[in-house]
N, C-alpha and C. Protein backbone atom coordinates (compact mmCIF):
# COMPACT_ATOMS: atom_id res chain seq x y z
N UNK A 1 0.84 -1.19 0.00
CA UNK A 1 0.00 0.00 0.00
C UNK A 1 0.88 1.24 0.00
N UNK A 2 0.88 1.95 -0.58
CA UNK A 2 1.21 3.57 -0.74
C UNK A 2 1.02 4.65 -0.02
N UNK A 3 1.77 5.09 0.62
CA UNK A 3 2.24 6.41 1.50
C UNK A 3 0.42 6.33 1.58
N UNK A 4 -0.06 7.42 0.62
CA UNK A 4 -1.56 8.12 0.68
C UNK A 4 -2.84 7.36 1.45
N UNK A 5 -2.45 6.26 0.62
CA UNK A 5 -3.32 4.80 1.00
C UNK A 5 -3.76 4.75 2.31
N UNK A 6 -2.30 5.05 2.73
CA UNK A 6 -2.45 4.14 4.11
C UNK A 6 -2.71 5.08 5.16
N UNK A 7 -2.30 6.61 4.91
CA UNK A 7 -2.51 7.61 5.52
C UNK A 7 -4.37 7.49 6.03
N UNK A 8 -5.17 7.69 4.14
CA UNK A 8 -6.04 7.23 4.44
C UNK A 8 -6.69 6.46 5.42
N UNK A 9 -6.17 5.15 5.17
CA UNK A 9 -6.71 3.88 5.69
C UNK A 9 -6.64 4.46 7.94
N UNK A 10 -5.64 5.27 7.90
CA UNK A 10 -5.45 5.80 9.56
C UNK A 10 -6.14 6.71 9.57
N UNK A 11 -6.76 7.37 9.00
CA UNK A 11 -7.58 8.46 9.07
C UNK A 11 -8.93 7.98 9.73
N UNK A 12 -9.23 7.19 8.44
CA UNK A 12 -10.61 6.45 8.63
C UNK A 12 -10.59 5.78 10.12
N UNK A 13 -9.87 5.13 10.52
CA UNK A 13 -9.61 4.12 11.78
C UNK A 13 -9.94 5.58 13.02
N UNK A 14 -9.29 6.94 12.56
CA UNK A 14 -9.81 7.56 13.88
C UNK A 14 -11.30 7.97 14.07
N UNK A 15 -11.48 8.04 12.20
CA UNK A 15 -12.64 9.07 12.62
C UNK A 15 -14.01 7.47 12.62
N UNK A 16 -13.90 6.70 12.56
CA UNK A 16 -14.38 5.79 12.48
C UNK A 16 -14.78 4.73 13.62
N UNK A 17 -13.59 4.38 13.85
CA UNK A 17 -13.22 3.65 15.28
C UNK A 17 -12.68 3.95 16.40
N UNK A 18 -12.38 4.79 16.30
CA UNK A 18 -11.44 5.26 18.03
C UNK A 18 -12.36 6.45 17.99
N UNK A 19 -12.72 7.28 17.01
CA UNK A 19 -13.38 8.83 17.73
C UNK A 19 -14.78 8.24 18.36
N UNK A 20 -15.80 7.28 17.81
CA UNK A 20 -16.70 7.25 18.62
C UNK A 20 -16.77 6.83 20.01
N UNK A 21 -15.15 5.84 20.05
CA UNK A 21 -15.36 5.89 21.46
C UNK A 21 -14.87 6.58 22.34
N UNK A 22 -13.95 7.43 22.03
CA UNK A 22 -13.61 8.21 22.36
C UNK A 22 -14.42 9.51 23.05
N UNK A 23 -15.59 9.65 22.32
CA UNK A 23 -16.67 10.36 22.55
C UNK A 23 -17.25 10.04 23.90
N UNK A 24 -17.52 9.05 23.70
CA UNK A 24 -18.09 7.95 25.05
C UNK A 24 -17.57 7.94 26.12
N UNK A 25 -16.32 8.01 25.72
CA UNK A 25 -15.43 8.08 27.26
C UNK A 25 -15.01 9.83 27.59
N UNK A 26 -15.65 10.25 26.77
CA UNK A 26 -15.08 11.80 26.83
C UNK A 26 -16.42 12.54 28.41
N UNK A 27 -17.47 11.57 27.61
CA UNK A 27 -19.04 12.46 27.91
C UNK A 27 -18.79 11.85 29.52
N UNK A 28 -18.00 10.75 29.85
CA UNK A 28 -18.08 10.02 31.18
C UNK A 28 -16.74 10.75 32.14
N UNK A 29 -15.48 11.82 31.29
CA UNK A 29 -15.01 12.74 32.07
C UNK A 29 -13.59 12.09 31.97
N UNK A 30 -13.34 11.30 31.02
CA UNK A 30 -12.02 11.05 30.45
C UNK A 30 -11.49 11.44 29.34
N UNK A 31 -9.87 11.94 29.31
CA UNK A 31 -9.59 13.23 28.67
C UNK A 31 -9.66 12.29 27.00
N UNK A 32 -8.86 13.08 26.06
CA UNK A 32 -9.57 12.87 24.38
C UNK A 32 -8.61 11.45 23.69
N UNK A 33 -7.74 11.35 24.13
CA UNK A 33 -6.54 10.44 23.84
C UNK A 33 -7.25 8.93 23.39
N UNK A 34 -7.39 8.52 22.29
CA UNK A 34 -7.54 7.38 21.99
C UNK A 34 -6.17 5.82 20.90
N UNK A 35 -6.51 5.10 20.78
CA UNK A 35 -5.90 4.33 20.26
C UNK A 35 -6.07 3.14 19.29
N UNK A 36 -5.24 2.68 18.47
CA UNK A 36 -5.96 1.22 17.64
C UNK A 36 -4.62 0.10 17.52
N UNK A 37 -4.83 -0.90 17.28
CA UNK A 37 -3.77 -1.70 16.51
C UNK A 37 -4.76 -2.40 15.94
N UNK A 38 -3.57 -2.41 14.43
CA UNK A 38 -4.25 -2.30 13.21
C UNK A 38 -3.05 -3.98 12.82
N UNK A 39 -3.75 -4.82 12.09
CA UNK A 39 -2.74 -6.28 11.37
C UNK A 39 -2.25 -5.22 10.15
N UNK A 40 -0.74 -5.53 9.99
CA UNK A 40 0.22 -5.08 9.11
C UNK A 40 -0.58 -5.46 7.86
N UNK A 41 -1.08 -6.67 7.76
CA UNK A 41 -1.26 -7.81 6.32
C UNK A 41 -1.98 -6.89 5.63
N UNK A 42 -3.38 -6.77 6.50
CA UNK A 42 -4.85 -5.76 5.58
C UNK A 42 -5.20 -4.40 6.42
N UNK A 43 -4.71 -4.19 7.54
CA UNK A 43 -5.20 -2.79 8.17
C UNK A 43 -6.24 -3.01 8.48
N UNK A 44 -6.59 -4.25 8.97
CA UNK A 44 -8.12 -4.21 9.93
C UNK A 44 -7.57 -4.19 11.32
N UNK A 45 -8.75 -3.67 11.63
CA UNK A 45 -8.78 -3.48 13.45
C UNK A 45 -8.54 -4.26 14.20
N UNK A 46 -7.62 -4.42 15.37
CA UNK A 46 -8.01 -5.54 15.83
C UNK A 46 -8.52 -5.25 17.45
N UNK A 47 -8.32 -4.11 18.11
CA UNK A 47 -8.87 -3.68 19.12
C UNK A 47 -8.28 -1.73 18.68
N UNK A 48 -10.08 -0.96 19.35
CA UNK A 48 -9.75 0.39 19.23
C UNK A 48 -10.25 0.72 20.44
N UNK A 49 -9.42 1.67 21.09
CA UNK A 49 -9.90 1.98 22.24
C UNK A 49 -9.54 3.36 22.83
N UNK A 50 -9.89 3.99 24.18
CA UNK A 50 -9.86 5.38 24.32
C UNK A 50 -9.74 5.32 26.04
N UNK A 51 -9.07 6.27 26.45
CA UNK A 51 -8.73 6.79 27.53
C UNK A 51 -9.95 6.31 28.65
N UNK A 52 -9.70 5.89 29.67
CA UNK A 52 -10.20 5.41 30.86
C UNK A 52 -9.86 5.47 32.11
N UNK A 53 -9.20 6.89 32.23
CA UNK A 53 -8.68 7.36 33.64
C UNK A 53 -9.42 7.42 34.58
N UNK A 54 -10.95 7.29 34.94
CA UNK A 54 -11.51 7.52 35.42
C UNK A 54 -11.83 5.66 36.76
N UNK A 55 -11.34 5.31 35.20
CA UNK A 55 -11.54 3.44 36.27
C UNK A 55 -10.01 3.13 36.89
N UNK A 56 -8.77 3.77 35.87
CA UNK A 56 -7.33 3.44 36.68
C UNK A 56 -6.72 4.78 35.96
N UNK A 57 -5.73 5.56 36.76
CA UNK A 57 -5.19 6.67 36.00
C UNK A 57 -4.05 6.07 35.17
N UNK A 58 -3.65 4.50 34.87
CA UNK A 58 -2.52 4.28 34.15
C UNK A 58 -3.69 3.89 32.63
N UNK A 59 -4.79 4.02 32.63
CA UNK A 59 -5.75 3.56 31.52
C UNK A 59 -5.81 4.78 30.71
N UNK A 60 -4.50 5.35 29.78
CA UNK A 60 -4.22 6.03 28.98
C UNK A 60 -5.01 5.21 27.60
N UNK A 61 -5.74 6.31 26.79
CA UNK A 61 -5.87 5.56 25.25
C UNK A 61 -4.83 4.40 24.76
N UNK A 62 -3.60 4.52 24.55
CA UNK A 62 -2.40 3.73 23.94
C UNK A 62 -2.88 2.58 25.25
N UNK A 63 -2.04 2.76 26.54
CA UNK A 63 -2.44 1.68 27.61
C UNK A 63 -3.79 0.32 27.71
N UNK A 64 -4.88 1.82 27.47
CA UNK A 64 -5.97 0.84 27.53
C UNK A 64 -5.66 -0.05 25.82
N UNK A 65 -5.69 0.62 24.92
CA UNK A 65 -5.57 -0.52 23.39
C UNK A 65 -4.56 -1.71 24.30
N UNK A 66 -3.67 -1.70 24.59
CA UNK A 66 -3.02 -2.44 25.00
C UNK A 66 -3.19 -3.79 25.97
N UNK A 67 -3.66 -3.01 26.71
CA UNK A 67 -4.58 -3.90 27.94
C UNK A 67 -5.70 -4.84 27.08
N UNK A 68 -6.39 -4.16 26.49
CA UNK A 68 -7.43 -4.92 25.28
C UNK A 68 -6.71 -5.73 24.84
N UNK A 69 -5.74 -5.67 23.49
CA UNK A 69 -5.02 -6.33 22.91
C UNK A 69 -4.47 -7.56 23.75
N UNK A 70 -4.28 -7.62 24.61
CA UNK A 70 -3.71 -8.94 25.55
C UNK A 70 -4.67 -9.64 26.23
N UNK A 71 -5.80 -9.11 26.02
CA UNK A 71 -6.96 -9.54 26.75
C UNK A 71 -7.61 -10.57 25.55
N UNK A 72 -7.47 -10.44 24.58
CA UNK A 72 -8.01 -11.30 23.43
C UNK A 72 -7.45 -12.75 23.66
N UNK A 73 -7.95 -13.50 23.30
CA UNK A 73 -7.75 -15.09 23.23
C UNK A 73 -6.59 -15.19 22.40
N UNK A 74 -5.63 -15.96 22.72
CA UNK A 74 -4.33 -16.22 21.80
C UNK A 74 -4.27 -16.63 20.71
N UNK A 75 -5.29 -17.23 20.21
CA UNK A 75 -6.05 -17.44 19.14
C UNK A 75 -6.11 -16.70 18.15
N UNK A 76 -6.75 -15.48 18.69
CA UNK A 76 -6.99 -13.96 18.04
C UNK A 76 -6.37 -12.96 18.21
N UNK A 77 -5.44 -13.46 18.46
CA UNK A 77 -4.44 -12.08 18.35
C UNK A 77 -3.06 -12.43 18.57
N UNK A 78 -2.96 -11.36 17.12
CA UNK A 78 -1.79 -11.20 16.25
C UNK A 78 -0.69 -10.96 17.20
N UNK A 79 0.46 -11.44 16.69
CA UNK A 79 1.94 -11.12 17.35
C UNK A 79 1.57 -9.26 16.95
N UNK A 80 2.49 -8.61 18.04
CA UNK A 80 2.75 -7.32 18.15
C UNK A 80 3.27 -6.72 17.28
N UNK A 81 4.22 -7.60 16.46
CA UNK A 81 5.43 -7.38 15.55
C UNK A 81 4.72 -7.38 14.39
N UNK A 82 3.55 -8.09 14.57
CA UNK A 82 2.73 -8.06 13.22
C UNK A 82 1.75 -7.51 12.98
N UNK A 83 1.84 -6.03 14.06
CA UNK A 83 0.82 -4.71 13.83
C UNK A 83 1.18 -3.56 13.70
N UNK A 84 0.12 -2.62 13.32
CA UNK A 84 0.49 -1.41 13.47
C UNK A 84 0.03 -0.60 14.46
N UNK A 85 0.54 0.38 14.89
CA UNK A 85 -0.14 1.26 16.11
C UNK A 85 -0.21 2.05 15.90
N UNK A 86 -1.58 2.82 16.31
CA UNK A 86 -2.40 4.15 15.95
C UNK A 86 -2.61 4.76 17.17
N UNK A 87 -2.14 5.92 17.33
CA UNK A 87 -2.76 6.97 18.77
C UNK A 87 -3.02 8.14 18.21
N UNK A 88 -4.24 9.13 18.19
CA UNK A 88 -4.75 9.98 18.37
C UNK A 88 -3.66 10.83 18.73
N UNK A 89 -2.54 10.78 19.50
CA UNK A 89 -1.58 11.81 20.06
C UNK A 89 -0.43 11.25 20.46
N UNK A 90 0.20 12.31 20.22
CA UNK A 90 1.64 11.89 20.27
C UNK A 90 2.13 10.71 22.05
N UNK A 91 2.62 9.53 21.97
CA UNK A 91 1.96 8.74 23.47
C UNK A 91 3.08 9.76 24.30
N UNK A 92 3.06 9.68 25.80
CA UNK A 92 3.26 10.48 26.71
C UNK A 92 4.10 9.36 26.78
N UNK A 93 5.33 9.36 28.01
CA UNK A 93 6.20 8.64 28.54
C UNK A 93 6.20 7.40 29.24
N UNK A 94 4.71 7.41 29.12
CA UNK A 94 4.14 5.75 30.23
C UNK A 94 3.74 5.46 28.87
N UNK A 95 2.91 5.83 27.96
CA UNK A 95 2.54 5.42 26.94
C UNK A 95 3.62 4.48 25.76
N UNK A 96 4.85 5.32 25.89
CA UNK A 96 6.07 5.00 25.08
C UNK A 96 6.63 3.97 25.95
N UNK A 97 6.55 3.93 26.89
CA UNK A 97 7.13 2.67 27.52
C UNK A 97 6.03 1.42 27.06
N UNK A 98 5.08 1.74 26.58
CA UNK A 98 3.98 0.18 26.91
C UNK A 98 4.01 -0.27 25.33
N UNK A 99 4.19 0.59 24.77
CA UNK A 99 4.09 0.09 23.20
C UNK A 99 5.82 -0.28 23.20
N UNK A 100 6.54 -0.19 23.81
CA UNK A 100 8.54 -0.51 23.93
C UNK A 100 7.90 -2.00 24.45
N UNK A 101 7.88 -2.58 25.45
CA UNK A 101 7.68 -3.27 26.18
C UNK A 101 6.46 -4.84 25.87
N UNK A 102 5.63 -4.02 25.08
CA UNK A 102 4.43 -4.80 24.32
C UNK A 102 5.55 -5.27 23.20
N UNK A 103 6.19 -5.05 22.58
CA UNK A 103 6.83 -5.81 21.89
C UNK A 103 6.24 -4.31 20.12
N UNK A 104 5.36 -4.21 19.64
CA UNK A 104 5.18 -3.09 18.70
C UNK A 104 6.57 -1.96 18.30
N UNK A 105 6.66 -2.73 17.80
CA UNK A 105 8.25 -2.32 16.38
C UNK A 105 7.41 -0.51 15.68
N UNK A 106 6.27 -0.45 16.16
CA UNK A 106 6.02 1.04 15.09
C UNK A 106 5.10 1.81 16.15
N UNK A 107 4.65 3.29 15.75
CA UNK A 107 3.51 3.97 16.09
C UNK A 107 3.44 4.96 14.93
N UNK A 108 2.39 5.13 15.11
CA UNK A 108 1.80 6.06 14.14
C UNK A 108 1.02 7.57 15.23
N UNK A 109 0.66 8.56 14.93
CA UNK A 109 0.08 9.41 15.70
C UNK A 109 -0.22 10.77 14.98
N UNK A 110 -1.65 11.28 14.99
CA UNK A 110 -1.87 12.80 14.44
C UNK A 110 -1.39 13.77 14.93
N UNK A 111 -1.91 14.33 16.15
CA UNK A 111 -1.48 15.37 16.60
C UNK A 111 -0.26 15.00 17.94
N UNK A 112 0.91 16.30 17.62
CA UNK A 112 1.91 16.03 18.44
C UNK A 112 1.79 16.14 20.02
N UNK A 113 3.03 16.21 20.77
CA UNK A 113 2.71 16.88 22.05
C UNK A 113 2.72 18.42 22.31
N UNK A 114 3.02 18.79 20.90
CA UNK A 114 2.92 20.49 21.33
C UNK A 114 1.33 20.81 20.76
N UNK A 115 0.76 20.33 20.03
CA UNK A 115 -0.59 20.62 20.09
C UNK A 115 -1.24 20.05 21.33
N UNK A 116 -0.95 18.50 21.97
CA UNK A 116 -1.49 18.24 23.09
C UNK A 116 -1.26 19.25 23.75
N UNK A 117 -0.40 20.05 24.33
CA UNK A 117 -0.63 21.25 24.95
C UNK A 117 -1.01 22.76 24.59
N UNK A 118 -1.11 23.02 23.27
CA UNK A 118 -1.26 24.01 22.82
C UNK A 118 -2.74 24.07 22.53
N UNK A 119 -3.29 23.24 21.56
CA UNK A 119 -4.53 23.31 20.97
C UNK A 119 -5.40 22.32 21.67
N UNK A 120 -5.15 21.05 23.11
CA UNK A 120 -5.83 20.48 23.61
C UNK A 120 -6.07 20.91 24.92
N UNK A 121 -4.74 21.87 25.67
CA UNK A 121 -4.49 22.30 26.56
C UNK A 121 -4.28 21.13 28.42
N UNK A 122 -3.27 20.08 27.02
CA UNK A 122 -3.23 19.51 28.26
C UNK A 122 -1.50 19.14 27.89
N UNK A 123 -0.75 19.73 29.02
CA UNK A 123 0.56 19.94 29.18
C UNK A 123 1.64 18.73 29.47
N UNK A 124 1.14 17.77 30.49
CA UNK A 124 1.92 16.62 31.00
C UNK A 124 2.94 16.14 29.99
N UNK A 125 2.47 15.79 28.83
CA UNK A 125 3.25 14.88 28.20
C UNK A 125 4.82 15.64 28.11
N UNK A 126 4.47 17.03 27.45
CA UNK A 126 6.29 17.51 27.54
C UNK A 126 6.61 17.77 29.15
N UNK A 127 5.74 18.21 29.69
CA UNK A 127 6.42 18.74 31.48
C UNK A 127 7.02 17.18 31.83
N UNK A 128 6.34 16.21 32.12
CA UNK A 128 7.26 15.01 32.51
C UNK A 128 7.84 14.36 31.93
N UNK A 129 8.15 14.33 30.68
CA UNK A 129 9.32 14.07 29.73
C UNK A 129 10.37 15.12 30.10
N UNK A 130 10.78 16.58 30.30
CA UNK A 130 11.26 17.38 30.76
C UNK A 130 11.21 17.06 32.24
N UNK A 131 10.89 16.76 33.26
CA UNK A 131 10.86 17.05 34.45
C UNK A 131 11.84 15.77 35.04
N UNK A 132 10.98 14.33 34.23
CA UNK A 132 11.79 13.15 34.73
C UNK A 132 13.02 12.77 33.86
N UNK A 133 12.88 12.71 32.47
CA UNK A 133 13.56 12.03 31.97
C UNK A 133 15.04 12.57 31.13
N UNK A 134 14.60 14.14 30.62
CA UNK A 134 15.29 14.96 30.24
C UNK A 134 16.01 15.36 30.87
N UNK A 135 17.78 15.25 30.97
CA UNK A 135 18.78 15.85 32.16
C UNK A 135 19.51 17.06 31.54
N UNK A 136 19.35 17.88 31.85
CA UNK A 136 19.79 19.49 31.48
C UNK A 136 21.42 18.99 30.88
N UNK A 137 21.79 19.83 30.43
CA UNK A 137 23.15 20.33 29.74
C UNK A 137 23.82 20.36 31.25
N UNK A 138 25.26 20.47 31.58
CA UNK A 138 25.62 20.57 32.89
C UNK A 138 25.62 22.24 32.94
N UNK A 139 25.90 23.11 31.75
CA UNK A 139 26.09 24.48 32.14
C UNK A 139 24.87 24.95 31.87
N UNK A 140 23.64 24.32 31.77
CA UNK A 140 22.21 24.85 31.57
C UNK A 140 21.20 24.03 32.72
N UNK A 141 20.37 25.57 32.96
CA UNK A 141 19.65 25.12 34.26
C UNK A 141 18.15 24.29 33.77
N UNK A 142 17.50 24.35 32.90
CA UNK A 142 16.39 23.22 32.35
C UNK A 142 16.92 22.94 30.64
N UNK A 143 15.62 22.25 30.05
CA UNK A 143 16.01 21.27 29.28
C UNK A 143 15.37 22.63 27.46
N UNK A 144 16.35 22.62 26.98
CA UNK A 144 15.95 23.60 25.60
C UNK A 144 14.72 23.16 25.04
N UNK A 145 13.84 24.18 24.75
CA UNK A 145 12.37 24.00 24.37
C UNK A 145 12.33 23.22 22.68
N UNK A 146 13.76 23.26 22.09
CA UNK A 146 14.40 22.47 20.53
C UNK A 146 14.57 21.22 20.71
N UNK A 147 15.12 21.19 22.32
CA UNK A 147 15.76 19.24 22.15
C UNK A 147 14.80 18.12 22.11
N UNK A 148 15.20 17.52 21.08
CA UNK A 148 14.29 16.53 20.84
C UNK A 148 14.06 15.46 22.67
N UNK A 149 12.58 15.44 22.61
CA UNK A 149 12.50 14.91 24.28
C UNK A 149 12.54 12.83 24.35
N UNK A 150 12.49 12.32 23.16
CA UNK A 150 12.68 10.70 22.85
C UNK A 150 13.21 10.88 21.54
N UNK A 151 13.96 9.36 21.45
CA UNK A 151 14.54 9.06 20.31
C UNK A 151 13.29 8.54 19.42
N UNK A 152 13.07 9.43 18.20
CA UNK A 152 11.94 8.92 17.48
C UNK A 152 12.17 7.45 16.71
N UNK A 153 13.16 7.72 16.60
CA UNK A 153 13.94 5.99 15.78
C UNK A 153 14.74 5.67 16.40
N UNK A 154 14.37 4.16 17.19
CA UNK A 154 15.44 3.59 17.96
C UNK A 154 15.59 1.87 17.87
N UNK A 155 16.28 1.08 18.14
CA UNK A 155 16.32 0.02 18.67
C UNK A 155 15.00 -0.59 18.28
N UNK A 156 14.04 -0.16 19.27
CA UNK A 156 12.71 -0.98 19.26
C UNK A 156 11.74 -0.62 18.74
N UNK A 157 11.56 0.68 17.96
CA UNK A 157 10.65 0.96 17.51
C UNK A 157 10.63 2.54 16.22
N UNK A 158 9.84 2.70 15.36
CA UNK A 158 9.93 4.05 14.77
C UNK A 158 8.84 4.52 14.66
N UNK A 159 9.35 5.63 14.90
CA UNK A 159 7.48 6.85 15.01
C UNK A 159 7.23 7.64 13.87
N UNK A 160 5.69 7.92 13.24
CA UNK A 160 5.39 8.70 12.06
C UNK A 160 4.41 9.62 12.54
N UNK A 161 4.68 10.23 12.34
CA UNK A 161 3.64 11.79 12.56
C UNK A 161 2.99 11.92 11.36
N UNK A 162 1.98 12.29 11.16
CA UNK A 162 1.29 11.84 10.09
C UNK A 162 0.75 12.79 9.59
N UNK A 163 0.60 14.34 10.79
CA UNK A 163 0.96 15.64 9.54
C UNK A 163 1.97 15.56 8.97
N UNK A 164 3.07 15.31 9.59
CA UNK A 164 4.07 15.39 8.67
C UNK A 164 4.24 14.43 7.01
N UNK A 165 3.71 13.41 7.53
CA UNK A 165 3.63 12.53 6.03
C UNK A 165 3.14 12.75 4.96
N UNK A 166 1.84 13.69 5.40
CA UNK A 166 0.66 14.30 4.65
C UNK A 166 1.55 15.30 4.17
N UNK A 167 2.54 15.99 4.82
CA UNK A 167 3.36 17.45 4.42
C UNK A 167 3.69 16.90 2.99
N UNK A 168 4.53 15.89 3.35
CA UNK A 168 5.58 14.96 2.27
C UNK A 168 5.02 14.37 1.14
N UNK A 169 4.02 14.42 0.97
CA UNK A 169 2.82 14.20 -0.26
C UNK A 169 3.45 14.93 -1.68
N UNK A 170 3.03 14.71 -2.64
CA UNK A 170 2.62 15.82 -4.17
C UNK A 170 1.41 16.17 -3.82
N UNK A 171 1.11 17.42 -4.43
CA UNK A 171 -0.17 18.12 -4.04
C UNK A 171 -1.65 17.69 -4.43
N UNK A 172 -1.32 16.35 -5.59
CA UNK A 172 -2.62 16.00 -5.81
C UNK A 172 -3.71 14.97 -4.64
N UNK A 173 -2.57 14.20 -3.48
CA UNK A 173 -2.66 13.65 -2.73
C UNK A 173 -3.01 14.27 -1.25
N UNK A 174 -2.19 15.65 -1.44
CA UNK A 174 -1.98 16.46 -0.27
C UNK A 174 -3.58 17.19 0.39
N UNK A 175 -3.73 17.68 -0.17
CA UNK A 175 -5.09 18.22 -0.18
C UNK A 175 -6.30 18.22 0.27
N UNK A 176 -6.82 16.59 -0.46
CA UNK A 176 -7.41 15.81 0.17
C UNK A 176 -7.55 15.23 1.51
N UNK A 177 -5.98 14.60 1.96
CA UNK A 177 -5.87 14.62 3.47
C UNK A 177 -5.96 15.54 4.14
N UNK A 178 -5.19 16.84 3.57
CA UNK A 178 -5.66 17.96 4.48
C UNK A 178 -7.15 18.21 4.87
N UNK A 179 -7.39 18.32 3.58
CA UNK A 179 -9.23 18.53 4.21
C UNK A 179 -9.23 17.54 5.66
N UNK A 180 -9.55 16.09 5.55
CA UNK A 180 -9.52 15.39 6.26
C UNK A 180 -8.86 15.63 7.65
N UNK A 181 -7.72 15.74 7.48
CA UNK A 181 -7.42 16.51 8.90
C UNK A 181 -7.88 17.44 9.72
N UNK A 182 -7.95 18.57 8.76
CA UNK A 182 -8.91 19.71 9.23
C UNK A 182 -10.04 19.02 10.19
N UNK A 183 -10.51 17.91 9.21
CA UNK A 183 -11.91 17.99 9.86
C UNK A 183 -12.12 17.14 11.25
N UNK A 184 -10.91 16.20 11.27
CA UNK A 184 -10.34 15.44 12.47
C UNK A 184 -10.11 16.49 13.71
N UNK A 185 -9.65 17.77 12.89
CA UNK A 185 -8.92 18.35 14.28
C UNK A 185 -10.18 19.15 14.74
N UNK A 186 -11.26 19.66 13.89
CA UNK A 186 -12.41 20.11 14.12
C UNK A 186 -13.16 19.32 15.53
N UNK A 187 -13.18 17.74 14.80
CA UNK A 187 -13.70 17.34 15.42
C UNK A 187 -13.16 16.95 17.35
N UNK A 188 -11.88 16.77 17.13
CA UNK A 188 -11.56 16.85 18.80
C UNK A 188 -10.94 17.75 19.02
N UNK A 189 -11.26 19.10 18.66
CA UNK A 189 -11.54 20.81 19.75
C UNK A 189 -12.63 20.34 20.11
N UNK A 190 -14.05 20.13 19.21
CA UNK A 190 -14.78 20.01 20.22
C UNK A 190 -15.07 18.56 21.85
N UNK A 191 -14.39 17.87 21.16
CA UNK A 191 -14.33 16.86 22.31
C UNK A 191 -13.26 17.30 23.40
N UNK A 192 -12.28 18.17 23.11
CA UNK A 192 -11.37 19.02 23.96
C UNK A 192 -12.53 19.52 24.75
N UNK A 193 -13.20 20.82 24.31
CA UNK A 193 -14.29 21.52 24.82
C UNK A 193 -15.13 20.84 25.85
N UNK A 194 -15.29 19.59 25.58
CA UNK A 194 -16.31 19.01 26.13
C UNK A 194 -15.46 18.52 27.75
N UNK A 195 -13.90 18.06 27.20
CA UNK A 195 -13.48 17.46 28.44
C UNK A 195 -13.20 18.72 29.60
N UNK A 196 -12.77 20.00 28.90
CA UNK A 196 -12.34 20.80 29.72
C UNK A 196 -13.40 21.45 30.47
N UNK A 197 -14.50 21.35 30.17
CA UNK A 197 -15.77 22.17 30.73
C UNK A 197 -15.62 21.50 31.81
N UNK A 198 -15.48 19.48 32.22
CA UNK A 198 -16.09 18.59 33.24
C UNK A 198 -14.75 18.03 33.52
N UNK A 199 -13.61 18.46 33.53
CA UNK A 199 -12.71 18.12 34.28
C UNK A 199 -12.31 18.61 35.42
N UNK A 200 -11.59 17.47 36.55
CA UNK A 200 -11.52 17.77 37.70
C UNK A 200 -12.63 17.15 38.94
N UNK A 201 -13.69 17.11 37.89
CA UNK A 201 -14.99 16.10 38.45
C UNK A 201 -14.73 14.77 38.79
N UNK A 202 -13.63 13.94 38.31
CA UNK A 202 -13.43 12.78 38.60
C UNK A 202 -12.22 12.08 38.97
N UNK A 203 -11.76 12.79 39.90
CA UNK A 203 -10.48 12.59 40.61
C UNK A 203 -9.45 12.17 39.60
N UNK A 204 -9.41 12.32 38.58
CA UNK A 204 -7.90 11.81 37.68
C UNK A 204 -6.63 12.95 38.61
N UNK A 205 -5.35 12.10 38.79
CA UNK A 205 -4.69 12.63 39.73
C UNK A 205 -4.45 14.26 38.29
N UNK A 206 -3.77 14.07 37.11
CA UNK A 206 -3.63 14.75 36.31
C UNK A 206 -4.50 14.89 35.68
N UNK A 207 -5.65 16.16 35.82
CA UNK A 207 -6.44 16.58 34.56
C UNK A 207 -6.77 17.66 34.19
């Protein structure tokens, strides 16, 4: 399948499968973060799922797909190595550890962590990547707002940002996704909106 294709094919999976539930778990006071793993072979689903801080605060979107995914009968479900992974947002530092650890060689993700804090207005992911993991320069007192905060390509895994892929298009391809994005990002401001009005209501230690 082809760059566009497949961009596609992740598009559809959010606005399709992870945004409705996402919705669901939004209206019950858990923040917007959802997730999928997808079989390498055809890009079908094999569990999609969305943030559930409200039942455990480690039940991050990425976490909970995860938790799902192992919960399936061995039967039905695919080696790790033989999926793809989809998050709604760039994963946070517990998140990047569970897809390292799950064994998942890839991720995929729309919006970064500077829109998670900019345009979702929820900060954690760079403050504790900076706070815990990031160790200053010795002649600098915090961590440069430029330095890259994880190795995007490493050892165990490689990450695609998927504005960016869409950037990397010819324009007859480009376009189209853009629309599409647009209308993705349309759609969770307002599920942003919705979490920020009723957060704080449900003891998540961070919300």
């Amino acid at each position: 399948m082809d760059k566009a294709n497949l961009i596609s094919r992740l598009l559809d999976v959010i606005e399709h499968d992870i945004a409705p539930v996402t919705s669901q778990g939004v209206a019950r006071g858990n923040k917007l973060f959802g997730a999928a793993i997808l079989r390498k072979s055809d890009l079908s689903v094999v569990v999609a799922e969305t943030n559930n801080e409200i039942e455990n605060p480690l039940w991050h979107g990425e976490m909970h797909a995860i938790k799902r995914f192992f919960e399936l009968p061995e039967d039905q479900r695919p080696e790790a190595k033989d999926c793809l992974f989809l998050a709604t947002h760039e994963p946070c530092s517990l998140c990047l550890s569970g897809i390292t650890w799950s064994g998942f060689d890839n991720f995929y993700y729309l919006f970064s962590h500077q829109d998670s804090r900019d345009s979702f207005a929820i900060p954690y992911d760079i403050q504790i990547l900076k706070a815990v993991y990031a160790v200053p320069d010795p002649d600098r007192t915090a961590v440069p707002d430029d330095r890259p905060l994880y190795n995007r390509t490493n050892a165990y895994w490689t990450s695609y940002n998927i504005a960016q892929l869409i950037a990397s298009l010819d324009r007859s391809h480009k376009e189209a996704l853009l629309e599409r994005f647009d209308n993705l990002n349309g759609l969770y401001a307002d599920l942003s909106s919705t979490y920020q009005h009723g957060k704080g209501s449900k003891g998540i230690p961070l919300a």
